[in-house]
C-alpha atoms as a PDB file:
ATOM      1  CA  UNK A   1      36.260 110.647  74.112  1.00  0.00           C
ATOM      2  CA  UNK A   2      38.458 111.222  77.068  1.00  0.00           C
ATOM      3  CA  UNK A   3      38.563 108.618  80.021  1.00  0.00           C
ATOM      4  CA  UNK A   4      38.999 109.311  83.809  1.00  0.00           C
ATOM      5  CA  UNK A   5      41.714 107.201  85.337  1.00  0.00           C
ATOM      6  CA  UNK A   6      39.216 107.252  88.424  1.00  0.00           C
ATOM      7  CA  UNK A   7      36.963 103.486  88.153  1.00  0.00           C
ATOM      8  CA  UNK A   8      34.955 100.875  89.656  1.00  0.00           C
ATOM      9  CA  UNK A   9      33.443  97.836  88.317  1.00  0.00           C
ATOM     10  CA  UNK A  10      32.479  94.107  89.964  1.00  0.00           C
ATOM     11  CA  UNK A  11      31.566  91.215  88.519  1.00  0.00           C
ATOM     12  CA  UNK A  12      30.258  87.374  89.963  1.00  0.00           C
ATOM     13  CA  UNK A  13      30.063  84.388  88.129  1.00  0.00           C
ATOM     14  CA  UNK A  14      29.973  80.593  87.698  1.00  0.00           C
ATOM     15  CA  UNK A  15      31.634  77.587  86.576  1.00  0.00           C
ATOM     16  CA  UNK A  16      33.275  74.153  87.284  1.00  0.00           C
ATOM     17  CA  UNK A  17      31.935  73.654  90.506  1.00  0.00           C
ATOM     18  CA  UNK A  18      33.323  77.294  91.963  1.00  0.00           C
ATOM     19  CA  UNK A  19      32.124  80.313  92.167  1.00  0.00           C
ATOM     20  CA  UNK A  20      33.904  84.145  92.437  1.00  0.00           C
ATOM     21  CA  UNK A  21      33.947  87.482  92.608  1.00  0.00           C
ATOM     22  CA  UNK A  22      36.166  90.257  90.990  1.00  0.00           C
ATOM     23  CA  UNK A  23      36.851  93.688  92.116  1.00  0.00           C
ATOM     24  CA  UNK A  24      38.286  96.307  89.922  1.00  0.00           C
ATOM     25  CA  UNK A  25      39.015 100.272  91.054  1.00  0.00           C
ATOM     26  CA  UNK A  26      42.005 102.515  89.682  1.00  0.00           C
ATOM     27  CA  UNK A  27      42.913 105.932  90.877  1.00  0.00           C
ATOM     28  CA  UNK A  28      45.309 108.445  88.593  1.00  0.00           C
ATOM     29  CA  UNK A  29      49.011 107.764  88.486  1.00  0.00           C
ATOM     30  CA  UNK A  30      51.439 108.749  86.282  1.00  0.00           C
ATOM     31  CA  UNK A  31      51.886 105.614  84.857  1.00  0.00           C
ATOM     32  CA  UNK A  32      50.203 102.153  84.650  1.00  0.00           C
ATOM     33  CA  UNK A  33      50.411 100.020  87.494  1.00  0.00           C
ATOM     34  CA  UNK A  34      48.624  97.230  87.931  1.00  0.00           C
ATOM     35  CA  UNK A  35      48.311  95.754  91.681  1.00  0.00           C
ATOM     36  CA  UNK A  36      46.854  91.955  90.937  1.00  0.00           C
ATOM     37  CA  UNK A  37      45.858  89.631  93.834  1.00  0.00           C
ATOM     38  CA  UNK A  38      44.360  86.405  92.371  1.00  0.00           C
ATOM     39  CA  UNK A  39      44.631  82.886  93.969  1.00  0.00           C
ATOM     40  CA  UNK A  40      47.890  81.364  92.278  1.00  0.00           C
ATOM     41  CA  UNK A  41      46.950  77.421  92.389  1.00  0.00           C
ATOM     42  CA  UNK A  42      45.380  78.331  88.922  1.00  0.00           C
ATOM     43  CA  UNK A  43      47.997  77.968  86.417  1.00  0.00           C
ATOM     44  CA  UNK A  44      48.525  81.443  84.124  1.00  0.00           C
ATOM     45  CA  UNK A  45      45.430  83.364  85.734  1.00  0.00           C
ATOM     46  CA  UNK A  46      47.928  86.097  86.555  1.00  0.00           C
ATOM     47  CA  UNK A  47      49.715  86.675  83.214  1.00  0.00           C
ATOM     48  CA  UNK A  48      45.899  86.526  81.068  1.00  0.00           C
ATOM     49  CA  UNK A  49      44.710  89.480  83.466  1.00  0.00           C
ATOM     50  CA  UNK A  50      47.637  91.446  83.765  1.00  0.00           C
ATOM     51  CA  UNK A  51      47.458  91.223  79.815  1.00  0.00           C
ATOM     52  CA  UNK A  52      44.069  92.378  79.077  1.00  0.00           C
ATOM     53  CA  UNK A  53      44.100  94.881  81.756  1.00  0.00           C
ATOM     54  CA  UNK A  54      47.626  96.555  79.911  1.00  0.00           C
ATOM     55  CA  UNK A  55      45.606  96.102  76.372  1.00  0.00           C
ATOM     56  CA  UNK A  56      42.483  98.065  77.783  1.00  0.00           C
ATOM     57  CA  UNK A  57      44.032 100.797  79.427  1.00  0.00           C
ATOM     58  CA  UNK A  58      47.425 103.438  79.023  1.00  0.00           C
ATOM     59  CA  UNK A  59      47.510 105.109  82.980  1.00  0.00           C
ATOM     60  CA  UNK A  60      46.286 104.563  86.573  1.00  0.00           C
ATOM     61  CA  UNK A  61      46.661 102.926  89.741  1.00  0.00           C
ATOM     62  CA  UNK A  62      44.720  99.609  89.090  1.00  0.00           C
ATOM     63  CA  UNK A  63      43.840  97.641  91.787  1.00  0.00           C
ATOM     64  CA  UNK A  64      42.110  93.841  91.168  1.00  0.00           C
ATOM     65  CA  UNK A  65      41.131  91.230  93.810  1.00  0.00           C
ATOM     66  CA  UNK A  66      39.656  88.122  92.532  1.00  0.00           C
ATOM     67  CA  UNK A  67      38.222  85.812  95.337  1.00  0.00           C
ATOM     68  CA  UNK A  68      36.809  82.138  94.729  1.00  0.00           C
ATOM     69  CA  UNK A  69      35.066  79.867  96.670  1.00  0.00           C
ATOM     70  CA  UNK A  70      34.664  76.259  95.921  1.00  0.00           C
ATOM     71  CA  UNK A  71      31.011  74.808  95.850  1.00  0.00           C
ATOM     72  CA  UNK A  72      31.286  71.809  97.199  1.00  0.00           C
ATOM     73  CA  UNK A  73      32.983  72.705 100.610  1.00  0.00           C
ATOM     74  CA  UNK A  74      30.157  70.581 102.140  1.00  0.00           C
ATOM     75  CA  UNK A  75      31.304  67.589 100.643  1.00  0.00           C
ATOM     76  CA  UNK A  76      30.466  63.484 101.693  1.00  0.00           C
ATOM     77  CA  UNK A  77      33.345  62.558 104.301  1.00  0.00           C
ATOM     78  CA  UNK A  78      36.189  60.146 103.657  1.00  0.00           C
ATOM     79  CA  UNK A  79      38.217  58.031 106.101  1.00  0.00           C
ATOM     80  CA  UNK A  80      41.988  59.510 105.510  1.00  0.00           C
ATOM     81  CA  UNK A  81      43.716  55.808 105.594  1.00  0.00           C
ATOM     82  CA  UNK A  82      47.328  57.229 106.231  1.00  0.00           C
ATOM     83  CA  UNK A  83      45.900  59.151 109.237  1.00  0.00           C
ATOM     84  CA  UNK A  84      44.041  56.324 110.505  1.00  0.00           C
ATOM     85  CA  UNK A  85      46.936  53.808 109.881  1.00  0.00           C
ATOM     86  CA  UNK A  86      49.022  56.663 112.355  1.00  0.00           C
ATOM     87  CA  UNK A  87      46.660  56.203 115.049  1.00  0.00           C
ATOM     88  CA  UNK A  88      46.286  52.942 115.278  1.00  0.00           C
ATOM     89  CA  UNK A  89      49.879  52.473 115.361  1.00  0.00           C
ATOM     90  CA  UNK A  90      49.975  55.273 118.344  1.00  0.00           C
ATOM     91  CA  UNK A  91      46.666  53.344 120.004  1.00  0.00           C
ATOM     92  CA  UNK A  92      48.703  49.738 119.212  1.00  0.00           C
ATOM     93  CA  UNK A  93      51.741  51.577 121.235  1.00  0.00           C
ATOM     94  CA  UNK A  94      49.518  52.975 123.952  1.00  0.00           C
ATOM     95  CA  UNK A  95      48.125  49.001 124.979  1.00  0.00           C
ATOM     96  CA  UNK A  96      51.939  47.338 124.888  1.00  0.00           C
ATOM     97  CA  UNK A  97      52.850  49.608 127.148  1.00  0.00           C
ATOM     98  CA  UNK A  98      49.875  49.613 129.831  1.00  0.00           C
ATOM     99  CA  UNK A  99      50.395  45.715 129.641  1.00  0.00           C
ATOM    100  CA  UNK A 100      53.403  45.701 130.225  1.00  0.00           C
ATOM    101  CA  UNK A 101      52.542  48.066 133.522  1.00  0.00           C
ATOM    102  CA  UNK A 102      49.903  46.069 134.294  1.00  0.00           C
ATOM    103  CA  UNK A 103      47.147  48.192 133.528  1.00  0.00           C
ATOM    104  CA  UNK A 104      43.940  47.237 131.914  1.00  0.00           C
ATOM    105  CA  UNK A 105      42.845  49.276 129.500  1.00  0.00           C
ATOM    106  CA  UNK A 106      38.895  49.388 128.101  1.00  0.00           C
ATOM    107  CA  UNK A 107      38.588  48.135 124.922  1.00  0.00           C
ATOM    108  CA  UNK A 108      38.644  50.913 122.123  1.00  0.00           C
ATOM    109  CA  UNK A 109      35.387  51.569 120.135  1.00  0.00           C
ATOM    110  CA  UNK A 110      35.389  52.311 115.876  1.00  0.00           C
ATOM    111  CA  UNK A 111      33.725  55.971 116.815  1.00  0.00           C
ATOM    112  CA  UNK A 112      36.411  56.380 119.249  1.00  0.00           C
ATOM    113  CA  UNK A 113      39.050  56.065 116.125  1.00  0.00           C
ATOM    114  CA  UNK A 114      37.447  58.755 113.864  1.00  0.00           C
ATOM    115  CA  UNK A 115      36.728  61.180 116.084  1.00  0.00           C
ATOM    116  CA  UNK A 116      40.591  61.898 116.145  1.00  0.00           C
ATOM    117  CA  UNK A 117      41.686  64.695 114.239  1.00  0.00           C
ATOM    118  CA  UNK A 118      42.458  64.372 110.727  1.00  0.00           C
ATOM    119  CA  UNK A 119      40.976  60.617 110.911  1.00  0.00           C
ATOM    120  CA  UNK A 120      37.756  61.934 108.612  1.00  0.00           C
ATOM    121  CA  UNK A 121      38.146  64.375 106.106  1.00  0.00           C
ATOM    122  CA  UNK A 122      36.132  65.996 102.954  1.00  0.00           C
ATOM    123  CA  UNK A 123      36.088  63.908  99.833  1.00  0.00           C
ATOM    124  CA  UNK A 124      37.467  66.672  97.622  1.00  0.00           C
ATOM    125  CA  UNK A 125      37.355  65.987  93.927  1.00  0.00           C
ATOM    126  CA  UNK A 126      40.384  66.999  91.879  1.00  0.00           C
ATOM    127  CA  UNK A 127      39.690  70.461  90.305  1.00  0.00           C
ATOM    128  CA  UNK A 128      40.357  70.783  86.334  1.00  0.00           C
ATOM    129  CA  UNK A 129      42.407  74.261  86.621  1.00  0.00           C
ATOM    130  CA  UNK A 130      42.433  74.618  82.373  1.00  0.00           C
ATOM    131  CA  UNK A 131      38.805  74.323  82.612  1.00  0.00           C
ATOM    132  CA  UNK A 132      38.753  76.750  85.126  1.00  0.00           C
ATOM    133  CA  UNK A 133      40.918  79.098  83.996  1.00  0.00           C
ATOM    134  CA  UNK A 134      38.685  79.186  80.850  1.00  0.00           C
ATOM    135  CA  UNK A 135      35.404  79.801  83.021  1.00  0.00           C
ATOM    136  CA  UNK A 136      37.100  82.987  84.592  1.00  0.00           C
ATOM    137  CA  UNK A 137      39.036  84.397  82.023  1.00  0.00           C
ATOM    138  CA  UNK A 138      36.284  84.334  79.798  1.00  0.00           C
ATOM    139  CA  UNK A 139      34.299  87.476  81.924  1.00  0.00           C
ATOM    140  CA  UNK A 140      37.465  89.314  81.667  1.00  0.00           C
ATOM    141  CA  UNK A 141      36.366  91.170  78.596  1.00  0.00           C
ATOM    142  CA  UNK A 142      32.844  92.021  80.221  1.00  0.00           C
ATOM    143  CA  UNK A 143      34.472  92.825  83.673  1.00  0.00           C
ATOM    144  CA  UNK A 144      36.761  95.337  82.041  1.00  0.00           C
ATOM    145  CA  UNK A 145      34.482  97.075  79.635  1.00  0.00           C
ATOM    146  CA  UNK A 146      31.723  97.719  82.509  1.00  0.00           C
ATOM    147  CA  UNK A 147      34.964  99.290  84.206  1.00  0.00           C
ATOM    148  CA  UNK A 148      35.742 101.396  81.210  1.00  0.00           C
ATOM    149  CA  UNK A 149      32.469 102.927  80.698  1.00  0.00           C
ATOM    150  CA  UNK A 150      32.513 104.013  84.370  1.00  0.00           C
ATOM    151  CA  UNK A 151      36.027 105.753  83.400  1.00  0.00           C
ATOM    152  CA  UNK A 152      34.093 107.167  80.400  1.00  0.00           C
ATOM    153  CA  UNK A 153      31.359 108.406  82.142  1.00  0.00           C
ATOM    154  CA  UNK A 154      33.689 110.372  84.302  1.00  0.00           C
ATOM    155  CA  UNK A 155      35.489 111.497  81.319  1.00  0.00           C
ATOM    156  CA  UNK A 156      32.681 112.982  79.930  1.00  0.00           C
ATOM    157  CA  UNK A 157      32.148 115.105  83.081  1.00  0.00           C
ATOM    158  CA  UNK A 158      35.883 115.537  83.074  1.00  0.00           C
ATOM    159  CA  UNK A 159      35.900 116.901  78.997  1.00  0.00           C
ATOM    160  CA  UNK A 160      33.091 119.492  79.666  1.00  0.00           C
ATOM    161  CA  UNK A 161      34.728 121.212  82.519  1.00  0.00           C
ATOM    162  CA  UNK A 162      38.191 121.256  80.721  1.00  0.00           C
ATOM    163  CA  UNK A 163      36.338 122.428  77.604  1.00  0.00           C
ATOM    164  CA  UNK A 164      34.895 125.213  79.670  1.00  0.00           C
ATOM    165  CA  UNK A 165      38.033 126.038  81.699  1.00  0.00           C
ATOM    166  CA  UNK A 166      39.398 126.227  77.992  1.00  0.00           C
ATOM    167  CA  UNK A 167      36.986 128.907  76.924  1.00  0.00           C
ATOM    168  CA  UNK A 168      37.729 131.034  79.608  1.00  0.00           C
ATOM    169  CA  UNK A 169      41.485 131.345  78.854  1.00  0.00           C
ATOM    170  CA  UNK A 170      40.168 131.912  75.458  1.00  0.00           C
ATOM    171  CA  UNK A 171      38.317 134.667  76.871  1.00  0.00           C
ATOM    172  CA  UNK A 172      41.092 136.392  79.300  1.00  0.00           C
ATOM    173  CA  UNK A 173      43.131 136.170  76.600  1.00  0.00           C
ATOM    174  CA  UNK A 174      41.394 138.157  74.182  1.00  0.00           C
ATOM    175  CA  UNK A 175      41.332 140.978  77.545  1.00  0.00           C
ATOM    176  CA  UNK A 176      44.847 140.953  77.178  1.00  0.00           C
ATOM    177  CA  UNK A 177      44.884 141.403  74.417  1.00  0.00           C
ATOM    178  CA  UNK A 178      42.459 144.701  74.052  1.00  0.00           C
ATOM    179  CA  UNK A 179      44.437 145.631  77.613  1.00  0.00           C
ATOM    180  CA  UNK A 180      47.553 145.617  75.744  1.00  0.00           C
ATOM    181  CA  UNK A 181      46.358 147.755  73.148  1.00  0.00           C
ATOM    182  CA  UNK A 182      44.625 150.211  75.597  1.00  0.00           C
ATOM    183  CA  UNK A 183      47.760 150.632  77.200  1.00  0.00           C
ATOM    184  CA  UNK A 184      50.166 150.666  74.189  1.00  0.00           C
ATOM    185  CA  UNK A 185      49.350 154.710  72.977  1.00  0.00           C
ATOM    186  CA  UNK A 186      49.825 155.244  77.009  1.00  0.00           C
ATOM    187  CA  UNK A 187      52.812 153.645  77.167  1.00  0.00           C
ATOM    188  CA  UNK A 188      54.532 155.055  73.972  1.00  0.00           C
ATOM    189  CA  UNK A 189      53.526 158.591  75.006  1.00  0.00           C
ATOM    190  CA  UNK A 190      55.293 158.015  78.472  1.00  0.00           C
ATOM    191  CA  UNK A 191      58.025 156.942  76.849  1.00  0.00           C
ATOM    192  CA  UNK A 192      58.065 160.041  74.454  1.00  0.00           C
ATOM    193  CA  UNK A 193      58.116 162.094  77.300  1.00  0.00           C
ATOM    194  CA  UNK A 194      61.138 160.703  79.367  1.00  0.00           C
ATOM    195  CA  UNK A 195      62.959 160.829  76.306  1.00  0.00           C
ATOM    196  CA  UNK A 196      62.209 164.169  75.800  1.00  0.00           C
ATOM    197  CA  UNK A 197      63.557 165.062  78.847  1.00  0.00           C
ATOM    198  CA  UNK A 198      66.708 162.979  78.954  1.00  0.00           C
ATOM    199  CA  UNK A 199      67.293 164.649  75.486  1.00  0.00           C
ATOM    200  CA  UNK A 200      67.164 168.330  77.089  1.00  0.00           C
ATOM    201  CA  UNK A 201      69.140 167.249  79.988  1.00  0.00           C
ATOM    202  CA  UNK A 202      72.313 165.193  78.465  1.00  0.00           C
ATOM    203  CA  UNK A 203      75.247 166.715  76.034  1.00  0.00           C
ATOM    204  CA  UNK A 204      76.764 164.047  74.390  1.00  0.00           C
ATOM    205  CA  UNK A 205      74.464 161.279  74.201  1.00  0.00           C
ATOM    206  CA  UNK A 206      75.487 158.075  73.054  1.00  0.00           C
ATOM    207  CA  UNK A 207      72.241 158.015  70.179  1.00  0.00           C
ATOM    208  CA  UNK A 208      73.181 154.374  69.090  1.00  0.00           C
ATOM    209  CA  UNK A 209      72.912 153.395  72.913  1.00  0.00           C
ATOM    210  CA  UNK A 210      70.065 154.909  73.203  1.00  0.00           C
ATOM    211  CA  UNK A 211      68.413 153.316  70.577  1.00  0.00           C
ATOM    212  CA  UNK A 212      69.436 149.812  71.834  1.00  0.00           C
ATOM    213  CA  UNK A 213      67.908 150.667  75.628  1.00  0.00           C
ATOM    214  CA  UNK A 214      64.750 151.725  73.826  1.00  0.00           C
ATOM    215  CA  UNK A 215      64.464 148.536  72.047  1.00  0.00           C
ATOM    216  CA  UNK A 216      65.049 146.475  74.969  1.00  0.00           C
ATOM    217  CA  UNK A 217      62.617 148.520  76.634  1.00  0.00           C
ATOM    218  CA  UNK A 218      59.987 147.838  73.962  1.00  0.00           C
ATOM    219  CA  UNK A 219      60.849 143.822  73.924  1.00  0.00           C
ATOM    220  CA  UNK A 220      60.368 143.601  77.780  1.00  0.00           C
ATOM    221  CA  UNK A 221      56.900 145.500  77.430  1.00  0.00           C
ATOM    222  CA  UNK A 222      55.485 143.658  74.286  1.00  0.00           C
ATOM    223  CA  UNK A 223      52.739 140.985  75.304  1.00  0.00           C
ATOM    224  CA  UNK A 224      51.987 140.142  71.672  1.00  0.00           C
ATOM    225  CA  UNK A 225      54.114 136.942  71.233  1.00  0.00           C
ATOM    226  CA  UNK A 226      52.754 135.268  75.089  1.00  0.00           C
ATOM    227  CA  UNK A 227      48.976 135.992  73.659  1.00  0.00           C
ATOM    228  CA  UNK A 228      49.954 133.830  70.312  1.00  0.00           C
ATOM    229  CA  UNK A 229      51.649 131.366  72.131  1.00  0.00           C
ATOM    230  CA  UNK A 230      48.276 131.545  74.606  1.00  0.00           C
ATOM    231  CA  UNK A 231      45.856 131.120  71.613  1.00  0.00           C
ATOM    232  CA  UNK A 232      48.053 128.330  70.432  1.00  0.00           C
ATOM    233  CA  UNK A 233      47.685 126.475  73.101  1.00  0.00           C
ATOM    234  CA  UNK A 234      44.359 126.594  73.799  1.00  0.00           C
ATOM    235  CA  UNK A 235      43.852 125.816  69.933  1.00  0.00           C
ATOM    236  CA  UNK A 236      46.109 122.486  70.958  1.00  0.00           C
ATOM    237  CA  UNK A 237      44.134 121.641  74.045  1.00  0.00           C
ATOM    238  CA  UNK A 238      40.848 121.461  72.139  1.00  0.00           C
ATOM    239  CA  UNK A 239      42.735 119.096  69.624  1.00  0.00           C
ATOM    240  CA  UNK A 240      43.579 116.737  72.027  1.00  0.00           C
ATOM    241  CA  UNK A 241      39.706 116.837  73.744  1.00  0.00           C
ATOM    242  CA  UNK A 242      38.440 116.132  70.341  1.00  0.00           C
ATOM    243  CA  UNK A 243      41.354 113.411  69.691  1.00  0.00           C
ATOM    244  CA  UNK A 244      40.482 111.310  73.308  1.00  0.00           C
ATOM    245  CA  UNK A 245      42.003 108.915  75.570  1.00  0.00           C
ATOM    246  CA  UNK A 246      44.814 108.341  76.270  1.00  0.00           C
ATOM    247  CA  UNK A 247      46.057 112.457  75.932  1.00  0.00           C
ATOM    248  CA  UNK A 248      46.913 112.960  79.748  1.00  0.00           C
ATOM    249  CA  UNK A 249      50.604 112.769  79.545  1.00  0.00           C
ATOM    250  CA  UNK A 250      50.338 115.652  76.699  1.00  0.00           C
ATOM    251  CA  UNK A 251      47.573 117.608  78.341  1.00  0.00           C
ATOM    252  CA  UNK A 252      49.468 117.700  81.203  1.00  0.00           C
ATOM    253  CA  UNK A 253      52.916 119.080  79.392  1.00  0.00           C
ATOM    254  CA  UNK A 254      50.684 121.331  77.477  1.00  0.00           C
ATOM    255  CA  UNK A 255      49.535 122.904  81.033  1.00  0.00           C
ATOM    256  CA  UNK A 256      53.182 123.667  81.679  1.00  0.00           C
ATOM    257  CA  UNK A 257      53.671 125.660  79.158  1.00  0.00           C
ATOM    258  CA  UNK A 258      50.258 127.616  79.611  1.00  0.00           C
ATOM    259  CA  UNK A 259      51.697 128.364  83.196  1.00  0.00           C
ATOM    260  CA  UNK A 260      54.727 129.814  81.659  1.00  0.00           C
ATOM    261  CA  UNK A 261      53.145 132.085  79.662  1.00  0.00           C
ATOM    262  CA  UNK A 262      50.669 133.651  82.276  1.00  0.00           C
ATOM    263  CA  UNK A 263      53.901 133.697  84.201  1.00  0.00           C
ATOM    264  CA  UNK A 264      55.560 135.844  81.468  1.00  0.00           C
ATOM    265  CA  UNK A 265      52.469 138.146  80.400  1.00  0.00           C
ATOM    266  CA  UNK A 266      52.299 138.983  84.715  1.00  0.00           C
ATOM    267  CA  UNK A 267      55.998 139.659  84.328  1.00  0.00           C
ATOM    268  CA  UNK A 268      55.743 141.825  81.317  1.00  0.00           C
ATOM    269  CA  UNK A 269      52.327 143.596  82.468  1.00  0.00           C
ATOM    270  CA  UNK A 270      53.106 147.219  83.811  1.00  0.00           C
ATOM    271  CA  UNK A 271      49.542 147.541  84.347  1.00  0.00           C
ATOM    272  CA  UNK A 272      46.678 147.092  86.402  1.00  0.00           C
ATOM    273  CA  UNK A 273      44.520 145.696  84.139  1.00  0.00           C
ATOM    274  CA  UNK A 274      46.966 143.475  82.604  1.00  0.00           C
ATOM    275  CA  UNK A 275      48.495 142.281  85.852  1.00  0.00           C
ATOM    276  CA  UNK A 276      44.445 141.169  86.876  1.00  0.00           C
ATOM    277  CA  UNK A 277      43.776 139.287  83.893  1.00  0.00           C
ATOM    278  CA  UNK A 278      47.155 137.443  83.929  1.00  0.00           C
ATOM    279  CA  UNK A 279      46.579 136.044  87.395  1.00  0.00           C
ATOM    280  CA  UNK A 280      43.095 135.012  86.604  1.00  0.00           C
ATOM    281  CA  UNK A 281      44.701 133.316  83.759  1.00  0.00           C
ATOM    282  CA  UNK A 282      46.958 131.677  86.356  1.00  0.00           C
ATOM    283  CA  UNK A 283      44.394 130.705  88.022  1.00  0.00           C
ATOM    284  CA  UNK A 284      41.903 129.353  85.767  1.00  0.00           C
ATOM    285  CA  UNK A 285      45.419 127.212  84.216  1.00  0.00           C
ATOM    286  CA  UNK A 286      46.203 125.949  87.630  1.00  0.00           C
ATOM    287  CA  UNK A 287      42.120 124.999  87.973  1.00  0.00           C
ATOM    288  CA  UNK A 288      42.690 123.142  84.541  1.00  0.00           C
ATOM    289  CA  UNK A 289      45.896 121.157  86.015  1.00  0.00           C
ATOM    290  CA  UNK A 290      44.240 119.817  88.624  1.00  0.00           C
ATOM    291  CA  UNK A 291      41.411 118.118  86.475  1.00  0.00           C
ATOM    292  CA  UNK A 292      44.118 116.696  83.759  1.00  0.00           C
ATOM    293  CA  UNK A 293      45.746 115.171  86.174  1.00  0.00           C
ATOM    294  CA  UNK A 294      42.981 112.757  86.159  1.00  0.00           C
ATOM    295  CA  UNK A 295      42.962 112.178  82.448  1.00  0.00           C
ATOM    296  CA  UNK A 296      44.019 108.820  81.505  1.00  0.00           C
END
């Protein structure tokens, strides 16, 4: 089954007095690159996701955000003793010198002390980051295969409109091919003609030269090998459908070389009707390019 290297998936959960949220989306890219932002206080969180994101995907743009929130930011308060021990020094400071001015200063009150800034703080317990780690590495394998059936899904959608675009090249080419026949007896009775008259009109023809012209001629005007070449690769494309993800990189060479063929059969066409079907070729190939490019 092919996937899309378009995705979306989030996820929420639990644990160790914290709770978070992930956020995965990819776009296509030619390669794999992964775009990470997770809070780095947590010891190897990075390295596990990059990891199982590279093991459950080949190509794409992959974006992840990971944002956690502690639970007990509403904690009981606790007197910070180095803060205190700062301000009473300062306050100490404050008096010695006012005496020492003369000036009489009103006696300072306990509530006056802690509403100073930094005097009470949160009593924050240390966090276990091991046990943590655990907690949120563990919906890694969930988080990433919700993501991957989204990229399936779109694969599917993705398969049947390549698998369609597929038959129709199928089809044109077959045209070409009963085109090319149609205008073969055409072609080789113009050609008897001119040579007819070059014949009646030239004493002393090189015959050997002529022969090699006329060959050259016929090469230039013979379709037959681009029309193999066509069914070949359409024969190849369906392969690689039925084979799945990851066949992007070789659907997308593959395209290349059904452009150059259309290319060559326009080229080589010296008729109407061949000249039509090889640009709806071209364009029903270039339709096809722009969906692999999302292949994964």
């Amino acid at each position: 089954m092919l996937e899309s290297m378009t995705g979306y998936a989030s996820l929420k959960g639990e644990g160790q007095g914290h709770s978070w949220t992930w956020d995965l989306r990819s776009v296509n890219a030619k390669g794999l690159d992964l775009r990470l932002r997770v809070p780095d206080w947590i010891e190897g969180l990075e390295p596990a996701v990059r990891g199982a994101l590279s093991k459950g995907m080949a190509r794409g743009s992959v974006n992840l955000s990971l944002r956690i929130n502690r639970d007990d930011e509403t904690g009981a308060l606790a007197v910070n003793a180095a803060q205190l021990e700062a301000v009473l020094s300062a306050l100490q400071a404050v008096e010695e010198r006012a005496m020492d001015k003369g000036i009489s200063l009103a006696p300072s009150k306990a509530s006056d002390l802690l509403s100073q800034r930094g005097v009470m703080e949160q009593a924050v317990e240390e966090t276990d980051s091991k046990a943590l780690l655990a907690a949120i590495t563990a919906q890694l394998p969930e988080l990433i295969a919700s993501f991957k059936q989204m990229r399936a899904t779109e694969g599917q959608a993705l398969e049947a409109v390549l698998a369609d675009q597929l038959e129709q090249v199928s089809d044109l080419t077959q045209q070409a091919a009963e085109a090319a026949e149609a205008r073969r007896e055409e072609a080789a009775e113009t050609l008897r003609a001119n040579l007819a008259r070059v014949l009646e009109n030239a004493d002393g023809l090189d015959e050997s030269r002529l022969a090699q012209e006329l060959a050259v001629l016929a090469v230039k005007s013979d379709v037959m090998e681009e029309l193999d070449r066509l069914r070949a690769h359409v024969q190849a494309a369906k392969d690689l459908l039925a084979q799945g993800s990851p066949v992007g990189r070789k659907l997308d060479f593959l395209m290349q070389e059904f452009n150059r063929e259309a290319n060559t059969l326009c080229s080589k066409a010296q008729s109407v009707d061949l000249t039509r079907i090889g640009l709806d070729l071209k364009a029903v190939i270039d339709q096809m390019r722009e969906q692999v490019q999302n292949v994964e």
